[in-house]
N, C-alpha and C. Protein backbone atom coordinates (compact mmCIF):
# COMPACT_ATOMS: atom_id res chain seq x y z
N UNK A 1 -20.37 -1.40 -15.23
CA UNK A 1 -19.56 -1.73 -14.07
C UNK A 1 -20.30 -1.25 -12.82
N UNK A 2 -20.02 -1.87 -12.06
CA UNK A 2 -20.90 -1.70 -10.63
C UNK A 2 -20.13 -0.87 -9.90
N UNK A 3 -20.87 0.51 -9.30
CA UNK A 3 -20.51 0.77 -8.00
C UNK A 3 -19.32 0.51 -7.35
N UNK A 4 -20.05 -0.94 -6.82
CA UNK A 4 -18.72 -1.64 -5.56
C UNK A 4 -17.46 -2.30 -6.48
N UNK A 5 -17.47 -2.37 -7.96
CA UNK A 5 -16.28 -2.79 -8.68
C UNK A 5 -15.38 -1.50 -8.99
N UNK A 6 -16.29 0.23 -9.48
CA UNK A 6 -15.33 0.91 -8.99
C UNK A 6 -14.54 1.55 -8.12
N UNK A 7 -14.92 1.26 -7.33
CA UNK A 7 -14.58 1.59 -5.66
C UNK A 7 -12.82 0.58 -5.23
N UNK A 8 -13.42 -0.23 -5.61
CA UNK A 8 -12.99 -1.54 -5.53
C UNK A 8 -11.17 -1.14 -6.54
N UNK A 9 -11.86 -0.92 -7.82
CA UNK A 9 -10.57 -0.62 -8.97
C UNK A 9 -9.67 0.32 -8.42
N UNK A 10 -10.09 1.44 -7.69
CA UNK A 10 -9.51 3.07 -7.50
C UNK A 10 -8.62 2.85 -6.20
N UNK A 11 -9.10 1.46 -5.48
CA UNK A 11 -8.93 1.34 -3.82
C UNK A 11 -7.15 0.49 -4.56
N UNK A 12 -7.55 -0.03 -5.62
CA UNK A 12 -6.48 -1.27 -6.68
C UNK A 12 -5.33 -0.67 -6.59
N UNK A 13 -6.08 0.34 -7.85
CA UNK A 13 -5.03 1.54 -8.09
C UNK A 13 -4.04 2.38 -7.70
N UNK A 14 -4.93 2.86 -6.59
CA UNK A 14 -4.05 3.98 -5.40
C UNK A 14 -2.67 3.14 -4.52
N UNK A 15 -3.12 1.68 -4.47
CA UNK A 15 -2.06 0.66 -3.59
C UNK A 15 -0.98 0.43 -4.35
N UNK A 16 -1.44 0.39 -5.68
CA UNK A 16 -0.26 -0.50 -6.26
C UNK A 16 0.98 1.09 -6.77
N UNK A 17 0.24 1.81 -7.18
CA UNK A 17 0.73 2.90 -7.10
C UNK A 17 1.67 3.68 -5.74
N UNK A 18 1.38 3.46 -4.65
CA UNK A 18 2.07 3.23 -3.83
C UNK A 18 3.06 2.05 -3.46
N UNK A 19 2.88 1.18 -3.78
CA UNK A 19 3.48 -0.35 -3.63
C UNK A 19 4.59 0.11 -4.47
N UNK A 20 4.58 0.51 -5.86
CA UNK A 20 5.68 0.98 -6.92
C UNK A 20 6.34 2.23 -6.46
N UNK A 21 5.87 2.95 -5.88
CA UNK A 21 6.61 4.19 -5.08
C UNK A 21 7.94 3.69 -3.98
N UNK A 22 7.17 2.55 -3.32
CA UNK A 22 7.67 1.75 -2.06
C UNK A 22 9.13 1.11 -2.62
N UNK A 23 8.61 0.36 -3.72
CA UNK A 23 9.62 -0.38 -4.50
C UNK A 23 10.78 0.37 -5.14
N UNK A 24 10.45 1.60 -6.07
CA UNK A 24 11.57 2.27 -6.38
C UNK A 24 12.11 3.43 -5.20
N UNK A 25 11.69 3.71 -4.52
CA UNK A 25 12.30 3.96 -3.33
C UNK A 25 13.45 3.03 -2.63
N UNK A 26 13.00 2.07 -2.68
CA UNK A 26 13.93 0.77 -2.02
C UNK A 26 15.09 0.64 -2.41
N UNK A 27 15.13 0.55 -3.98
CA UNK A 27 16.11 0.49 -5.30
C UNK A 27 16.83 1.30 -5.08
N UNK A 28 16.33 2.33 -5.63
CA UNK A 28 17.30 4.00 -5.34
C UNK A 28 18.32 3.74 -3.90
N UNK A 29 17.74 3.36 -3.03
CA UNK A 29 18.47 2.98 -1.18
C UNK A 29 19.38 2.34 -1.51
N UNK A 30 18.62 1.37 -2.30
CA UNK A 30 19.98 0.35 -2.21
C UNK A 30 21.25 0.50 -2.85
N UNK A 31 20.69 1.38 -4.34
CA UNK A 31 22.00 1.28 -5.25
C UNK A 31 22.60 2.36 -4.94
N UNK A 32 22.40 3.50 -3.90
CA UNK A 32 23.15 4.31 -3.46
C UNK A 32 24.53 3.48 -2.30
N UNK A 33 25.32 4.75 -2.01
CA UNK A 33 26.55 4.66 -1.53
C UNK A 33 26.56 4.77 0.16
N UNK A 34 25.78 3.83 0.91
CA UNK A 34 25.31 3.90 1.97
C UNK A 34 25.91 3.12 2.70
N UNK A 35 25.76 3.23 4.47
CA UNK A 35 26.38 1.33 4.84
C UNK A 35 25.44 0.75 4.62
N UNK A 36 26.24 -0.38 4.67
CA UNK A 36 25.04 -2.00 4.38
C UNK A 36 24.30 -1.82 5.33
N UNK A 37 24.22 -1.20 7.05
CA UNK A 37 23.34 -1.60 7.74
C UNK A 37 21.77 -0.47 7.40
N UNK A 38 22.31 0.43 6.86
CA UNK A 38 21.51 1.54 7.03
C UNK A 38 20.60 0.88 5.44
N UNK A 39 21.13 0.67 4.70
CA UNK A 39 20.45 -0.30 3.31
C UNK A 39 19.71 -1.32 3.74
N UNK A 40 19.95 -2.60 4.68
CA UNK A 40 19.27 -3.07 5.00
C UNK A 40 18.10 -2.74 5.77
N UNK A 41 18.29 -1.46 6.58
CA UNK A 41 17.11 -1.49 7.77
C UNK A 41 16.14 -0.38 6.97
N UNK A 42 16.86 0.28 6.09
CA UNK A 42 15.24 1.05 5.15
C UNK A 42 14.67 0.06 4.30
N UNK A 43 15.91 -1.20 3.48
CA UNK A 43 15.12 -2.10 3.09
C UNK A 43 13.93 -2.50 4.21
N UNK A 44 14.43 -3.29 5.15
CA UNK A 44 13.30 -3.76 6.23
C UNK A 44 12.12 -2.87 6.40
N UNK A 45 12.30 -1.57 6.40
CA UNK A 45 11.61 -0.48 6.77
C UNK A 45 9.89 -0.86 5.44
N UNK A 46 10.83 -0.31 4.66
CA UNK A 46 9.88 -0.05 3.13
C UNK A 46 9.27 -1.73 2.87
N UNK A 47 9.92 -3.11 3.51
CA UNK A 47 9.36 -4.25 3.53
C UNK A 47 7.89 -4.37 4.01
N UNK A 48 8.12 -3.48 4.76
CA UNK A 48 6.78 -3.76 6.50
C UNK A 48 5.96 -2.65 6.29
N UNK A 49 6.23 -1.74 5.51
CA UNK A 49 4.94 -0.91 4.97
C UNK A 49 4.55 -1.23 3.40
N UNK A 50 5.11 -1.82 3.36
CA UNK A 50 4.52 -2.25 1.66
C UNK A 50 3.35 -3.55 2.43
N UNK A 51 3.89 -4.09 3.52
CA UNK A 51 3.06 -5.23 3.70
C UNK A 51 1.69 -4.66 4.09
N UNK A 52 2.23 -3.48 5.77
CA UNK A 52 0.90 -2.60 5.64
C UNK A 52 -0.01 -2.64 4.78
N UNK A 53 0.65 -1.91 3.61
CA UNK A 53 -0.36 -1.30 2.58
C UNK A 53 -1.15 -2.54 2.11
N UNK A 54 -0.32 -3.33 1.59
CA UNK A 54 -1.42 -4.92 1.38
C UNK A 54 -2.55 -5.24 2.30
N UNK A 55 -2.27 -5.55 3.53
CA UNK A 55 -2.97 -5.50 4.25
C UNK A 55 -4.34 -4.71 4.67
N UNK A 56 -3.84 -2.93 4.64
CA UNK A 56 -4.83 -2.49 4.45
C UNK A 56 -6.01 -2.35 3.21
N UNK A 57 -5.36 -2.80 1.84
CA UNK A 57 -6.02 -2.98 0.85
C UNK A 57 -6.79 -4.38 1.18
N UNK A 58 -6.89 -5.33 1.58
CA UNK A 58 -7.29 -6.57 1.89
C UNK A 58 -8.57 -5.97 2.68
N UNK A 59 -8.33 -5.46 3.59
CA UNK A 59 -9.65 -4.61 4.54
C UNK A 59 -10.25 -3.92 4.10
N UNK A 60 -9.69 -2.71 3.25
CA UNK A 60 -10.83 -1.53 3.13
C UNK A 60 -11.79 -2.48 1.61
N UNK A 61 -10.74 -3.38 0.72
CA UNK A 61 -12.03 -4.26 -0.26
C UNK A 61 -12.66 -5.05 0.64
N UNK A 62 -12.52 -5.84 1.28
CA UNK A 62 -13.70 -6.35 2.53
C UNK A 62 -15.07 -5.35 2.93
N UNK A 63 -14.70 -4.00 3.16
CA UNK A 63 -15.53 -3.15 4.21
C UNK A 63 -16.25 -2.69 2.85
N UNK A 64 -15.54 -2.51 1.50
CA UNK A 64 -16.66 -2.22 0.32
C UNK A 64 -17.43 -3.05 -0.20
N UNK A 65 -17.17 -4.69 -0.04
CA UNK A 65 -17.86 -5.51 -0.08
C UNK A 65 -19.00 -5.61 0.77
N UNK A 66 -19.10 -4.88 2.22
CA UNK A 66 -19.58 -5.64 3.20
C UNK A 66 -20.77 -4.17 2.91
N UNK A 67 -20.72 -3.37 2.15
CA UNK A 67 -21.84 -2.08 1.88
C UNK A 67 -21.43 -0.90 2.82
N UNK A 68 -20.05 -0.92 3.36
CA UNK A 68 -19.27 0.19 4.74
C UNK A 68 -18.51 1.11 3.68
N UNK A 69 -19.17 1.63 2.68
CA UNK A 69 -18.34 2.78 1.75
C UNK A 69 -17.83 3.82 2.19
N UNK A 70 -18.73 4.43 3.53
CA UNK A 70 -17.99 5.47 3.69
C UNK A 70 -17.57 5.09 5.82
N UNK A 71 -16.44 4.69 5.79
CA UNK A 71 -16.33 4.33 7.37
C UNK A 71 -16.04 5.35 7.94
N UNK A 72 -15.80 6.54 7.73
CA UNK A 72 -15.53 8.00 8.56
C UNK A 72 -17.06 8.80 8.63
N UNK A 73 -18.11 8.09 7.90
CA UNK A 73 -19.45 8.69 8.30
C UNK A 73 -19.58 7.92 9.89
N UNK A 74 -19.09 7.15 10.36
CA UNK A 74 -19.34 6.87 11.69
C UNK A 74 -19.43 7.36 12.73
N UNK A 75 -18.64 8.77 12.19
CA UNK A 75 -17.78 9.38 13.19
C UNK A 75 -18.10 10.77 13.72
């Protein structure tokens, strides 16, 4: 396995692992004894950082593709 495929797997890993954190977090919100508005707007909440997180997974596999492994050596 290459390098940039494990980089790539761990970058996989760490998201979706969060993504499932995001998700049963959500659950738990919801099936608790809350108002509906306050259920909906952490739903919304945990919607728009799960998307984040996609998003940023979309970029940082781009920047390991592109040979930018370490982007805080820039700095």
């Amino acid at each position: 396995m290459k390098t940039h495929s494990r980089k790539i797997a761990v970058v996989i890993i760490v998201s979706l692992c969060l993504i499932a954190y995001y998700i049963l977090y959500t659950a738990i919100i919801v099936n608790l004894n809350f108002p509906a508005i306050l259920k909906i707007g952490l739903t919304v909440l945990m919607v728009a950082v799960t998307i984040t997180t996609v998003m940023v997974l979309v970029e940082r596999i781009r920047e390991i593709k592109r040979g930018e492994d370490d982007d805080l050596g820039k700095y």
